[in-house]
Every structure is written in structure tokens, then in C-alpha cells.
Protein backbone atom coordinates (compact mmCIF):
# COMPACT_ATOMS: atom_id res chain seq x y z
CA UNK A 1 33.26 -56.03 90.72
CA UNK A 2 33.84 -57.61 94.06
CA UNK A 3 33.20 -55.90 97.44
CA UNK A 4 36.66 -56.74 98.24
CA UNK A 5 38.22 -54.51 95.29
CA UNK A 6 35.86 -51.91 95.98
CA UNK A 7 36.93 -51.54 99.40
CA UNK A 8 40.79 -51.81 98.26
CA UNK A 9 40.57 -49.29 95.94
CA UNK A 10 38.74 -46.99 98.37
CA UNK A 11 41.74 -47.54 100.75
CA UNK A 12 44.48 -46.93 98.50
CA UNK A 13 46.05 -43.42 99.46
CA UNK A 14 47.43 -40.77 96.77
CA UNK A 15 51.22 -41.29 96.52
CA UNK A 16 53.45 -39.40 94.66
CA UNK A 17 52.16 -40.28 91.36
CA UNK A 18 49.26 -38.37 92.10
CA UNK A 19 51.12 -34.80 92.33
CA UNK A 20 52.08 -35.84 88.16
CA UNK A 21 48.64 -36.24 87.32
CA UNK A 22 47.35 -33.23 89.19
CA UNK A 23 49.99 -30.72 87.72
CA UNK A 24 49.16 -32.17 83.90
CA UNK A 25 45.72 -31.17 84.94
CA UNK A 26 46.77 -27.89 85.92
CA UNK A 27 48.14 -27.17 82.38
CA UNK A 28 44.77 -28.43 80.53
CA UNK A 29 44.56 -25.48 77.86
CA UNK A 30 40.62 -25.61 78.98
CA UNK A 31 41.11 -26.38 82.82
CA UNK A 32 39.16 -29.30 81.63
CA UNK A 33 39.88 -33.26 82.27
CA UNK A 34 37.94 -36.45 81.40
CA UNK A 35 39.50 -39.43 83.30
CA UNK A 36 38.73 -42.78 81.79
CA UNK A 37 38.82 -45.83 84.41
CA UNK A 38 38.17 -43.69 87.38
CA UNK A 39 38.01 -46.33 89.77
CA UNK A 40 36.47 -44.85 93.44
CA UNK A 41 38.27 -41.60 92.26
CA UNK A 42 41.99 -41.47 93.97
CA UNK A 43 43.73 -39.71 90.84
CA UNK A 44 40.32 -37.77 89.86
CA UNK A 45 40.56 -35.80 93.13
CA UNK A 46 43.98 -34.83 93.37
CA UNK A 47 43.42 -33.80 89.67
CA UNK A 48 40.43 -31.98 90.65
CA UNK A 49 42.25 -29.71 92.89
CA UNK A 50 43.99 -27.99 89.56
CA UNK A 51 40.98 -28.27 87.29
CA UNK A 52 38.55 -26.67 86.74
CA UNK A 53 36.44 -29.57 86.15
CA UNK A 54 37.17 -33.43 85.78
CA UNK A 55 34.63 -36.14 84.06
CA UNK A 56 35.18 -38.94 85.57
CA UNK A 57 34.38 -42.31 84.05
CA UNK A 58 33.99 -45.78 84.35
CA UNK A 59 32.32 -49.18 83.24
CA UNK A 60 31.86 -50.10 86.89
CA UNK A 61 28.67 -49.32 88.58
CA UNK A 62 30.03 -50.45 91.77
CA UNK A 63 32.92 -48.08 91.56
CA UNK A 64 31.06 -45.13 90.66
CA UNK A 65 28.75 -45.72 94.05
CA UNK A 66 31.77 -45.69 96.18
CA UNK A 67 33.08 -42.70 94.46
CA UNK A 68 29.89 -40.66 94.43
CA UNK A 69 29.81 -41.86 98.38
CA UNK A 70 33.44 -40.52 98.72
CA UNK A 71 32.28 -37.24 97.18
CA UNK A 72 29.51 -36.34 99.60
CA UNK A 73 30.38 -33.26 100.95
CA UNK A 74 33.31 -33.13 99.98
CA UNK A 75 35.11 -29.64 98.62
CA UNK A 76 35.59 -30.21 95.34
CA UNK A 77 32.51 -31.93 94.50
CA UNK A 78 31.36 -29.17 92.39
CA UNK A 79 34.12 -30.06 90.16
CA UNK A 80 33.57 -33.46 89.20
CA UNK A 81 30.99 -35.17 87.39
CA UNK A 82 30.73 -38.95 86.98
CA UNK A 83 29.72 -40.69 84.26
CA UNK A 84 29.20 -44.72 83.39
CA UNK A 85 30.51 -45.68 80.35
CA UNK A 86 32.92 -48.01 78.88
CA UNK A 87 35.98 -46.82 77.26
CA UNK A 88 35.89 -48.00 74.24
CA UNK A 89 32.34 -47.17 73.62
CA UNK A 90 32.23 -43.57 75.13
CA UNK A 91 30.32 -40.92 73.52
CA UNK A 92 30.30 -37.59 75.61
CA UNK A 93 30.16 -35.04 72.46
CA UNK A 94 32.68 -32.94 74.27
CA UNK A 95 36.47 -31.98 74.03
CA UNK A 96 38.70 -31.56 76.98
CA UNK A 97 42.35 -29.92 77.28
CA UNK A 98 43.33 -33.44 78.68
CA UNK A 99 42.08 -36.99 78.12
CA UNK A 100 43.94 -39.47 81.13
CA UNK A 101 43.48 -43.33 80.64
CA UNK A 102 45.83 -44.31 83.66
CA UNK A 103 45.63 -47.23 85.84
CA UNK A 104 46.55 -49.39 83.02
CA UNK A 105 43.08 -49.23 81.61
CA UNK A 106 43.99 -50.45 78.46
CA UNK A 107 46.17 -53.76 79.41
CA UNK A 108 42.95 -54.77 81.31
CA UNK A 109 40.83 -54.87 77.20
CA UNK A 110 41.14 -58.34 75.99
CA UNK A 111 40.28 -57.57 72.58
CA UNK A 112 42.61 -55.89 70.08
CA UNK A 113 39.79 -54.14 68.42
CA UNK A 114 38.37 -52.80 71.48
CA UNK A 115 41.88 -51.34 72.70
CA UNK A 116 41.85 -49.72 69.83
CA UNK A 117 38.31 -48.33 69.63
CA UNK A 118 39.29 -46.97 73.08
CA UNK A 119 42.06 -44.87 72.22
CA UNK A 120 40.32 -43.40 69.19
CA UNK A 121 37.61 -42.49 71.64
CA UNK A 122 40.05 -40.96 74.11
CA UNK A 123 41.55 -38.80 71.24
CA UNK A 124 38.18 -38.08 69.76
CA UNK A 125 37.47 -36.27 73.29
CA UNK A 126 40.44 -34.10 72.80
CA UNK A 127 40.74 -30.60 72.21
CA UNK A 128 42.88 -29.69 68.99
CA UNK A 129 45.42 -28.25 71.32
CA UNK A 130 45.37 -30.46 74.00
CA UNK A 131 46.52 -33.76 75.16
CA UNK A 132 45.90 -37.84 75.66
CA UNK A 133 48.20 -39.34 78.56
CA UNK A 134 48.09 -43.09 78.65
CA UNK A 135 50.02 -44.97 81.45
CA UNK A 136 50.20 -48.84 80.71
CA UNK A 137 51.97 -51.79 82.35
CA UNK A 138 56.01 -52.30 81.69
CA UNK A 139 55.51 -55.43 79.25
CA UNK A 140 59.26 -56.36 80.21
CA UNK A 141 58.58 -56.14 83.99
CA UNK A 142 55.31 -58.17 83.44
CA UNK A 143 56.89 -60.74 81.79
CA UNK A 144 60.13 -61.53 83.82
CA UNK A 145 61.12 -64.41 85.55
CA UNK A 146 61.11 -63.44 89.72
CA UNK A 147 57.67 -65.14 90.95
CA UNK A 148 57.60 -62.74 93.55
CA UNK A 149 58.20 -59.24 94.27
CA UNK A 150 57.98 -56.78 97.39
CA UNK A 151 57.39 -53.23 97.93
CA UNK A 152 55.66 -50.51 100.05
CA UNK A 153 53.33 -47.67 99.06
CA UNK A 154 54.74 -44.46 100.68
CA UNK A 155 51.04 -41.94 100.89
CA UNK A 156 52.14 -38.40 100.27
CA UNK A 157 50.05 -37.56 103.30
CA UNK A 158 53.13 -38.94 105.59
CA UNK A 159 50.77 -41.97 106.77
CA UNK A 160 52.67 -45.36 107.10
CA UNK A 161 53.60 -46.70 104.25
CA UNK A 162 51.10 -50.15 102.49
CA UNK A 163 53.63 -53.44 101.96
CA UNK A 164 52.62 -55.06 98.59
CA UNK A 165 53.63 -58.64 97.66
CA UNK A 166 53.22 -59.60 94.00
CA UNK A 167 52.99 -63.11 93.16
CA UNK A 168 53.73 -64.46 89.45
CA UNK A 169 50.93 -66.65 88.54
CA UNK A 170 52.56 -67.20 85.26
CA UNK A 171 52.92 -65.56 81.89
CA UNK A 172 51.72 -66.70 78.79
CA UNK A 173 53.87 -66.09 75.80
CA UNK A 174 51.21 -67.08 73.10
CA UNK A 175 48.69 -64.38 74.48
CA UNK A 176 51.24 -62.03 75.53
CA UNK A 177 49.24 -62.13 79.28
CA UNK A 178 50.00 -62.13 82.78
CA UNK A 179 48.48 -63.35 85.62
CA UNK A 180 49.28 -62.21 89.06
CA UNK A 181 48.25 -62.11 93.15
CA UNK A 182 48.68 -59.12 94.40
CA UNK A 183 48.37 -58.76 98.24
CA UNK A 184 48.23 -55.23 99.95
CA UNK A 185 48.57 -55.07 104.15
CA UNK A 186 47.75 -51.90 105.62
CA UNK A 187 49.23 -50.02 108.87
CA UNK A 188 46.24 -51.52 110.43
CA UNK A 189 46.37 -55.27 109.81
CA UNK A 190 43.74 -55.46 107.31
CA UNK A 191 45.06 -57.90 103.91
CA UNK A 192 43.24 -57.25 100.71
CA UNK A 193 43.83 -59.19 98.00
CA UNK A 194 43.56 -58.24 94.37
CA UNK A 195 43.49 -60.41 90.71
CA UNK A 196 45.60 -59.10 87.83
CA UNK A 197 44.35 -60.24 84.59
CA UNK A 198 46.49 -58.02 82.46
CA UNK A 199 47.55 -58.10 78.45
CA UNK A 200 51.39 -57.20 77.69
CA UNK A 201 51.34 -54.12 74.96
CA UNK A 202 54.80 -53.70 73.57
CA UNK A 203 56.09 -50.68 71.99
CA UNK A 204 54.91 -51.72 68.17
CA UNK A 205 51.24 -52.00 69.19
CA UNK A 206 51.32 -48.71 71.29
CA UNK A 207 52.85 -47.29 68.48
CA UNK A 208 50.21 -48.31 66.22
CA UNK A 209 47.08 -47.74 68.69
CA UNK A 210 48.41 -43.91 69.27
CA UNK A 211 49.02 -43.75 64.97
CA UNK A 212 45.63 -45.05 64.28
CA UNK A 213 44.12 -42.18 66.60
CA UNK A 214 45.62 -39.72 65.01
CA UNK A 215 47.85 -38.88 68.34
CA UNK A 216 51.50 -38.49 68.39
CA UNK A 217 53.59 -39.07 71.31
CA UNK A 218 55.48 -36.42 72.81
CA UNK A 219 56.85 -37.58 75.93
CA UNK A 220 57.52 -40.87 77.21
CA UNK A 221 58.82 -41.54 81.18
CA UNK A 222 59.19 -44.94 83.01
CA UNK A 223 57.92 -46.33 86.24
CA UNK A 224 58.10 -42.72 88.14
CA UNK A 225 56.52 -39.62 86.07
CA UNK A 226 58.86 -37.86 85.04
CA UNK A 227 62.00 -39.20 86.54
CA UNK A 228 63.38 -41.13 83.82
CA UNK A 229 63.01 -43.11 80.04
CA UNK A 230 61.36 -45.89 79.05
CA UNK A 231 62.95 -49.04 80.31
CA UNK A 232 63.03 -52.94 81.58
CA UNK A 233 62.47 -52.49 84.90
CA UNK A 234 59.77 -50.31 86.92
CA UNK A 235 55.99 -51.35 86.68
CA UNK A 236 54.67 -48.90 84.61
CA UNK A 237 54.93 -46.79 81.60
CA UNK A 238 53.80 -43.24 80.71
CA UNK A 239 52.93 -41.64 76.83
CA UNK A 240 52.25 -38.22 76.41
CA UNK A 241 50.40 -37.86 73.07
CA UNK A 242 48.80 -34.83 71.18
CA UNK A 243 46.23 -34.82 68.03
CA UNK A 244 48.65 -34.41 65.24
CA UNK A 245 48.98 -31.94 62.83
């Protein structure tokens, strides 16, 4: 991992998304959360605040550091312990109430086999009564035709909003993969720059990946939590699953 994505993911504020994740950790039967793809620990924080503990994990050493950095002192330390670990090989011998793989963890595993292995881990962590909450890229909105798109992140602290430029690098239709340049200026003139490297997973293969690991989805919401269906447009996609029955 770069310095450079370090240091942008240590910037990025919570935005409203955050307030969705936190309040799903708030109704973990348990009070109990393991976060897969952590990153420097945005999300795991504002989930912290309504669990009662949150395992936080991630393949990247270099993330972990700059989370465990952003933890000193901090209030709800106590509540979080970190762990390094890849998804699809993670072995904790624990259940939790919830199991979150946001961030689009799972568009960033190549392999199909791997993907997989990674759900079944995520709902082999899960409490019989609990839930697994994947978010994943939009594979329509990945694979459209605008080169370039424009938007701000708003933080839910009131701080000035982050313009973010996206730049089509082009899709590939026989891997089903996008490539993009996305650019990120901050309130105080500092540009970061960050690769996307991401695999399109369309409905059938979700479908299949949630089926195969014994989960059943629930709920489903577009690009904002909660605000409306599954759709073409809007970045990202949310699945609420369960262990079935």
C-alpha cells in the first residue's frame, strides 16, 4: 500500500453513510461487530460508538499502523481490536451479531474462488441470529459510458465539503473490470490521487456468492442506505443477508 493511500484514507471524513453503519451496529443481537477491510478505521469508529465491541480487520499492514496510530488515546479504544488477516482466509473462531464487508471489499478480489471463500468466511463469523451486510460497486454505474464524473463529499461534521473527479480509464467487457482515476481535493489544497482496480459483480453472481454461504438477503438499498432500491445509477450497492434457516 502506498503512503499516498494511506494518507487519503486517513483524511477521508465520516459522511452520512457512516450514521447507516453505526445504527446496524447498534442493533447487533450481541453488541458485537467484525468489520472486514477496515482500512485506517473511518466506518469502524463511528460503528464503535453503538457497539459494544468492533474487530476490525484487514490484509494491510500499513493500514492497520495508521489505524492503531489514530486510536491512541482515543475514547473508544477500549472497544476495538485490530486484527491482520485477509478476508478470504480469516479464521477468528468467533461469532458476531454483525459481519460488515463494506468499502467494496469484494470487487477489489480478482479471483472468483477467493470472493467466494470470503463470503463463506464472513457468514461463518456470524451469529445464528445475526447478520452479514455487504456493500459492493453499482456494476451498471461502473460500466457506463461518461469518462468522467464530478462530485463532493459533504462530512457530517459540517466541515467543507471534498470535490472528487472520477476519470474512466476504460472498462473491459471480457473481464467484467474497471479501471478508474480518482482524484480527491480537500478544503485545504492538498490533491490525492487514488487507483481503482475494481471487478463488476452483477446480480447472478451476488446471488450465488450469498446462496453458497448459506446467507439470504433481506434487504437490498442503492447508492444511499436506506433511501431507495437497487438501480442503474448511484455508485454503490447495499445487501442485507442473514444465515438461513
Amino acid at each position: 500500500m502506498s503512503d499516498d493511500r494511506v494518507r487519503l484514507y486517513r483524511r477521508l471524513p465520516a459522511t452520512s453513510d457512516a450514521e447507516w453503519w453505526a445504527k446496524l451496529a447498534g442493533h447487533a443481537p450481541d453488541g458485537r461487530v467484525l468489520y472486514v477491510g477496515c482500512g485506517t478505521g473511518r466506518l469502524a469508529l463511528s460503528m464503535a460508538r453503538e457497539a459494544t465491541e468492533v474487530v476490525a480487520v484487514d490484509a494491510d499492514a500499513a493500514m492497520l499502523a495508521a489505524f492503531r496510530e489514530r486510536l491512541a488515546d482515543h475514547p473508544l479504544a477500549g472497544r476495538v481490536r485490530l486484527v491482520e488477516a485477509r478476508a478470504e482466509e480469516l479464521s477468528l473462531g468467533e461469532r458476531f451479531g454483525l459481519v460488515v464487508l463494506p468499502s467494496s471489499l469484494l470487487n477489489g478480489i480478482d479471483d472468483p474462488a477467493a470472493r467466494t471463500s470470503a463470503v463463506r468466511q464472513a457468514a461463518r463469523h456470524c451469529a445464528p441470529d445475526g447478520a452479514v451486510v455487504l456493500q459492493v460497486l453499482n456494476p451498471y454505474w461502473m460500466a457506463c459510458d461518461d469518462p468522467t464524473a464530478s462530485g463532493r463529499l459533504e462530512p457530517s461534521d459540517g466541515g467543507e465539503a471534498i470535490h472528487v473527479t472520477i476519470e474512466q480509464l476504460g472498462f473491459d467487457a471480457w473481464e467484467q473490470r474497471q479501471r478508474a482515476r480518482i482524484t480527491y481535493r480537500f478544503p485545504d489544497g492538498e490533491r490525492l490521487v487514488d487507483e481503482l482496480d475494481a471487478v463488476a459483480l452483477y446480480p447472478r453472481e451476488l446471488r450465488a456468492l450469498v446462496h453458497q454461504a448459506g446467507l439470504e438477503v433481506t434487504d437490498t438499498y442503492g447508492a444511499e442506505p436506506g433511501a431507495s432500491e437497487l438501480g442503474r445509477s448511484g455508485g454503490t450497492w447495499h445487501l442485507v443477508t442473514r444465515p438461513r434457516r
